[in-house]
N, C-alpha and C. Protein backbone atom coordinates (compact mmCIF):
# COMPACT_ATOMS: atom_id res chain seq x y z
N UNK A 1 288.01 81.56 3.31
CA UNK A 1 289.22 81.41 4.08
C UNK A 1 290.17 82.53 3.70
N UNK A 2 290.87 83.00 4.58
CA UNK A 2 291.80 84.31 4.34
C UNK A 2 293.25 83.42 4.07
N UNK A 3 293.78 84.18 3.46
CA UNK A 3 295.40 84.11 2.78
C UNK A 3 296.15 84.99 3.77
N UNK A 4 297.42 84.85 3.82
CA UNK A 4 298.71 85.80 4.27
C UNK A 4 298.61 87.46 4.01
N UNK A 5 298.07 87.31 2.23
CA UNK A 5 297.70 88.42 2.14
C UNK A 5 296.26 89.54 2.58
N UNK A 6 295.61 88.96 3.31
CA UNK A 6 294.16 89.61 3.76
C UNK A 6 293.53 89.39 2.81
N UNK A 7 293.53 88.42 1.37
CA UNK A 7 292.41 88.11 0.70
C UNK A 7 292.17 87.18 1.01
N UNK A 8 290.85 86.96 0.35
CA UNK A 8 289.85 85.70 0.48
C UNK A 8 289.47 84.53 -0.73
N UNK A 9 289.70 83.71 -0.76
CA UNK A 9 289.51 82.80 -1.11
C UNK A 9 288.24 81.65 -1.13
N UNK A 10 287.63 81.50 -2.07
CA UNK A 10 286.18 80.65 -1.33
C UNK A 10 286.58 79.17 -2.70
N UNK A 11 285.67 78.35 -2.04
CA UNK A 11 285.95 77.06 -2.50
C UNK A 11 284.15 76.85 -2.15
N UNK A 12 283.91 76.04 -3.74
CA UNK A 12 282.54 75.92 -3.83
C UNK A 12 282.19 73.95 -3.31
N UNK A 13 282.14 73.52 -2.16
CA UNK A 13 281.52 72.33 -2.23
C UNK A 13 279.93 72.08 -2.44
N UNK A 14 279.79 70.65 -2.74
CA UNK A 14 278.53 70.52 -3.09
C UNK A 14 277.76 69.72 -1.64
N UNK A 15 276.51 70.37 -1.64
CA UNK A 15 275.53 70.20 -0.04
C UNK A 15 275.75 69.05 -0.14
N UNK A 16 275.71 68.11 -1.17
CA UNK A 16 275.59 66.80 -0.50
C UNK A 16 276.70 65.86 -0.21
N UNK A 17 277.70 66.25 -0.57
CA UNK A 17 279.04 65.74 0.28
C UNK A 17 279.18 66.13 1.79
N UNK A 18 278.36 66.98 2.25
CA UNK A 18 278.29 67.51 3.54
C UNK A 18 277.89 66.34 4.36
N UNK A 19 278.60 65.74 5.30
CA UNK A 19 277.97 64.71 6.16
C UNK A 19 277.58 65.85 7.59
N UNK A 20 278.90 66.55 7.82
CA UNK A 20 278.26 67.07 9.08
C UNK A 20 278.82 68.20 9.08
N UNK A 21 278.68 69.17 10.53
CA UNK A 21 279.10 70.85 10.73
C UNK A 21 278.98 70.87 12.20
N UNK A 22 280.00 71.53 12.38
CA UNK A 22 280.10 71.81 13.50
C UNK A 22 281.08 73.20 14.02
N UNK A 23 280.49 73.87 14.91
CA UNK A 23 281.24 75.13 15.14
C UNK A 23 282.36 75.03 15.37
N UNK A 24 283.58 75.59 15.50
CA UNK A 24 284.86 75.05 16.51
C UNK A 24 284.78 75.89 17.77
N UNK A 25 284.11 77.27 17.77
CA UNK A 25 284.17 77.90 18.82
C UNK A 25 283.13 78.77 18.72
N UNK A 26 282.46 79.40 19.98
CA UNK A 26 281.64 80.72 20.04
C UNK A 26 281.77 81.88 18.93
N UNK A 27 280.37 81.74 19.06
CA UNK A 27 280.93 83.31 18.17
C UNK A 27 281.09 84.56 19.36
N UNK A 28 281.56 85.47 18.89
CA UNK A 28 282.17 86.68 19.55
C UNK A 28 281.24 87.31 19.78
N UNK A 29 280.82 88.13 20.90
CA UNK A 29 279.76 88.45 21.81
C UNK A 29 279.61 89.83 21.14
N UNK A 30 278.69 90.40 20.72
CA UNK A 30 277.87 91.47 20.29
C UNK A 30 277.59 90.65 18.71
N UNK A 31 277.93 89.73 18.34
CA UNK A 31 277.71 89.39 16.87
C UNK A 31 276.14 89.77 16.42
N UNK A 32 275.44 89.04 18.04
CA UNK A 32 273.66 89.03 17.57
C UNK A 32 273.25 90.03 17.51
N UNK A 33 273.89 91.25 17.55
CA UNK A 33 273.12 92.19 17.44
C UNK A 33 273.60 93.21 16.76
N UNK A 34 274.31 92.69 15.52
CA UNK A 34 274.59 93.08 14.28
C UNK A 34 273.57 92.99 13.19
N UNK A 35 273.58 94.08 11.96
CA UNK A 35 272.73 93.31 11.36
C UNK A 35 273.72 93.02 9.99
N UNK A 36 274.93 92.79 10.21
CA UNK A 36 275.47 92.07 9.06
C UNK A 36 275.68 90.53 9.46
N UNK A 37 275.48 89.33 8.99
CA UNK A 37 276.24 88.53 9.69
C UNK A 37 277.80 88.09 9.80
N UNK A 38 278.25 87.83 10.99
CA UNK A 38 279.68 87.83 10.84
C UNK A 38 279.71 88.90 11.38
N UNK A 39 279.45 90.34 11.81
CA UNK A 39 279.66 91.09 12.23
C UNK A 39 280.28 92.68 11.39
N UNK A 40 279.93 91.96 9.88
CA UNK A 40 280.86 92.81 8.65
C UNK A 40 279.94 92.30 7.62
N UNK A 41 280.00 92.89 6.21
CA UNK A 41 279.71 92.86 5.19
C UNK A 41 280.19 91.87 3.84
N UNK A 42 279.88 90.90 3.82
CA UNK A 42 280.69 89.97 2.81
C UNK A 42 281.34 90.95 1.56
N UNK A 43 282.65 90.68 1.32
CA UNK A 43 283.22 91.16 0.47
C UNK A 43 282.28 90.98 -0.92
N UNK A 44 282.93 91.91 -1.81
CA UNK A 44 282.31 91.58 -2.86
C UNK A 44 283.19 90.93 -4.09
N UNK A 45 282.82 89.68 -5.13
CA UNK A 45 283.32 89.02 -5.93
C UNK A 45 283.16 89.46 -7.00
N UNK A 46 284.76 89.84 -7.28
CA UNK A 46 284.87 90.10 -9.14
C UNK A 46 284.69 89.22 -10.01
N UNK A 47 284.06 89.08 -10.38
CA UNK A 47 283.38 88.19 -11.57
C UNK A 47 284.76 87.60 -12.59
N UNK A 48 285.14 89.13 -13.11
CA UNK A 48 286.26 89.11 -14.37
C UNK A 48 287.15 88.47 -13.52
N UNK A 49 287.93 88.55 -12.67
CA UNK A 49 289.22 88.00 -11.79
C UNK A 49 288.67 86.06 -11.29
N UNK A 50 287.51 86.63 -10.99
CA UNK A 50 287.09 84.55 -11.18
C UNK A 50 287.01 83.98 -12.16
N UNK A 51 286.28 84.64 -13.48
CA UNK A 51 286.80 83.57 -15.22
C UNK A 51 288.00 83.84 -14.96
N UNK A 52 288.55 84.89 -14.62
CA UNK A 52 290.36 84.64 -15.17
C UNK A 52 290.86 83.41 -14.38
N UNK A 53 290.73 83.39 -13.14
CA UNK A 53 291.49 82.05 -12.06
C UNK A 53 290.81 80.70 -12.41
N UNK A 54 289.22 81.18 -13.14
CA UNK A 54 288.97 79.42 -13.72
C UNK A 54 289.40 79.48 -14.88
N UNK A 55 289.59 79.76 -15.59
CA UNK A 55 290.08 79.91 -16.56
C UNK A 55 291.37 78.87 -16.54
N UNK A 56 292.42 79.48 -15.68
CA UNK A 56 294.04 79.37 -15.57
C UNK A 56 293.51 77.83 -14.76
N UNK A 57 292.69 77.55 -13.97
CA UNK A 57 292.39 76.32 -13.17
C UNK A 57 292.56 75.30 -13.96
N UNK A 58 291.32 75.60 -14.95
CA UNK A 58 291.00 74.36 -15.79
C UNK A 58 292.49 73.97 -17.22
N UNK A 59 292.67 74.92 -17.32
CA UNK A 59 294.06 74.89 -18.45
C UNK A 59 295.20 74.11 -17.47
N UNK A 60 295.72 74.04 -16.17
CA UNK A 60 296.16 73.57 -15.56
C UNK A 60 295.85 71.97 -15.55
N UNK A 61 294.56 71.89 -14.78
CA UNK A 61 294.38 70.47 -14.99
C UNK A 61 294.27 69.67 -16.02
N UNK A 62 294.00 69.94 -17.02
CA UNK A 62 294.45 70.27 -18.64
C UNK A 62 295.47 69.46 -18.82
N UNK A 63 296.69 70.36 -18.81
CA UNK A 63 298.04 70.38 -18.90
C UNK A 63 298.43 68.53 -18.00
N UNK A 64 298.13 68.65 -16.57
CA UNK A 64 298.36 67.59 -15.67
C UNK A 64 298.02 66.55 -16.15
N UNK A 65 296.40 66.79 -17.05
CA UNK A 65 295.94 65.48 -17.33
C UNK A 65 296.78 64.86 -18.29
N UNK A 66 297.23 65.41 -19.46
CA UNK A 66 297.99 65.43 -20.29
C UNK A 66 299.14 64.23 -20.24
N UNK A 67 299.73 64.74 -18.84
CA UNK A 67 300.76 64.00 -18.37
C UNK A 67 300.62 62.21 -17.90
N UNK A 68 299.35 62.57 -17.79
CA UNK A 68 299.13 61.08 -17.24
C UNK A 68 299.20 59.85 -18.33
N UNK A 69 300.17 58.91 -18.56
CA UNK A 69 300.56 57.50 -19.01
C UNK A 69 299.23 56.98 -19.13
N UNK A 70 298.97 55.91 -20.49
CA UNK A 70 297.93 55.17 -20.05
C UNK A 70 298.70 53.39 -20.40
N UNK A 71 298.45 52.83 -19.77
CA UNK A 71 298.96 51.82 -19.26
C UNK A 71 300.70 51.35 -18.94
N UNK A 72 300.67 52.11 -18.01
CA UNK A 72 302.00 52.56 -17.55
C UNK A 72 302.14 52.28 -16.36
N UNK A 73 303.15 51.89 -15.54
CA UNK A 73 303.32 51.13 -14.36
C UNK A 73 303.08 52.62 -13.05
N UNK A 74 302.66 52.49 -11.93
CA UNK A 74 302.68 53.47 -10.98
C UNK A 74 303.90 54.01 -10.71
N UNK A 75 305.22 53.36 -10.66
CA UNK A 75 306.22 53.65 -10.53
C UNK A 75 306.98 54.26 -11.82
N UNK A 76 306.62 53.66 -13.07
CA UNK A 76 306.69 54.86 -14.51
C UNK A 76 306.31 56.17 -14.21
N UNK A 77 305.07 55.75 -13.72
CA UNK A 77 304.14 57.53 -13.70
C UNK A 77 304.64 58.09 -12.83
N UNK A 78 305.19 57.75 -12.16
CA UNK A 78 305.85 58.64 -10.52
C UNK A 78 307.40 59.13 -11.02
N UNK A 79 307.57 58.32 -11.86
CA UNK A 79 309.20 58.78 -12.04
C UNK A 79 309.07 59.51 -13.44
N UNK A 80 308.09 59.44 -14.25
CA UNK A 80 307.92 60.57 -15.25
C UNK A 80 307.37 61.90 -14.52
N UNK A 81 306.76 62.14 -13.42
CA UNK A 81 306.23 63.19 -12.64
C UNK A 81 307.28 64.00 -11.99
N UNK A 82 308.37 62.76 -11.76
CA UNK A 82 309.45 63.87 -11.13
C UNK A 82 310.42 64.76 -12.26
N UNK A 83 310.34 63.97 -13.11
CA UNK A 83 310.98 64.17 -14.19
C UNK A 83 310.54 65.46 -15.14
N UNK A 84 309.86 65.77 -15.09
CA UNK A 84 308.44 66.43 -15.57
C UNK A 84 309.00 67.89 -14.72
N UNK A 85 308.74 67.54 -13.56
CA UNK A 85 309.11 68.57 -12.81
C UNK A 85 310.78 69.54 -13.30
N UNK A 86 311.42 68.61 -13.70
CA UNK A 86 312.64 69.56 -13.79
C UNK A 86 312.82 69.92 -15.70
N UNK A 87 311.75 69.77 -15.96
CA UNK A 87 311.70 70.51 -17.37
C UNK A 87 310.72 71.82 -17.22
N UNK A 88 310.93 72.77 -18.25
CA UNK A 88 310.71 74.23 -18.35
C UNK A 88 309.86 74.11 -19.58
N UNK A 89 308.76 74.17 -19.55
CA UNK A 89 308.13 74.72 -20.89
C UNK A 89 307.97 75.65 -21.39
């Protein structure tokens, strides 16, 4: 999926959460007789810049999990979350 900025972004699901697929529209007429598919060359993935963003991913959820109360009312945890929010670490 493309960003604002003309990069790309990919998100890895797993085949078997896949129930179904479906096109939303035609593809664009000369595609078949390309020999890239898509009509272009898949970008290529920096390796180093993906450990770095999993990297920062997993330290994140990390951090979130952190936050989570254990036997604490839903409405505790919601009002420590907002709360949470207006502190600076």
């Amino acid at each position: 999926m493309a960003s604002d900025a003309g990069t790309r972004s990919y998100r890895i699901v797993s085949a078997s959460q896949i129930v179904s697929l479906e096109a939303s529209e035609e593809a664009p007429a000369g595609l078949e007789s390309s020999s890239e598919p898509w009509g272009q060359p898949l970008p290529a993935i920096n390796n180093d810049k993906l450990a770095v963003r999993l990297d920062a991913t997993i330290r994140e959820a990390e951090r979130q999990a952190e936050k989570i109360g254990v036997g604490v009312s839903v409405e505790a945890q919601l009002l420590f979350n907002a709360l949470s929010k207006t502190y600076v670490e």
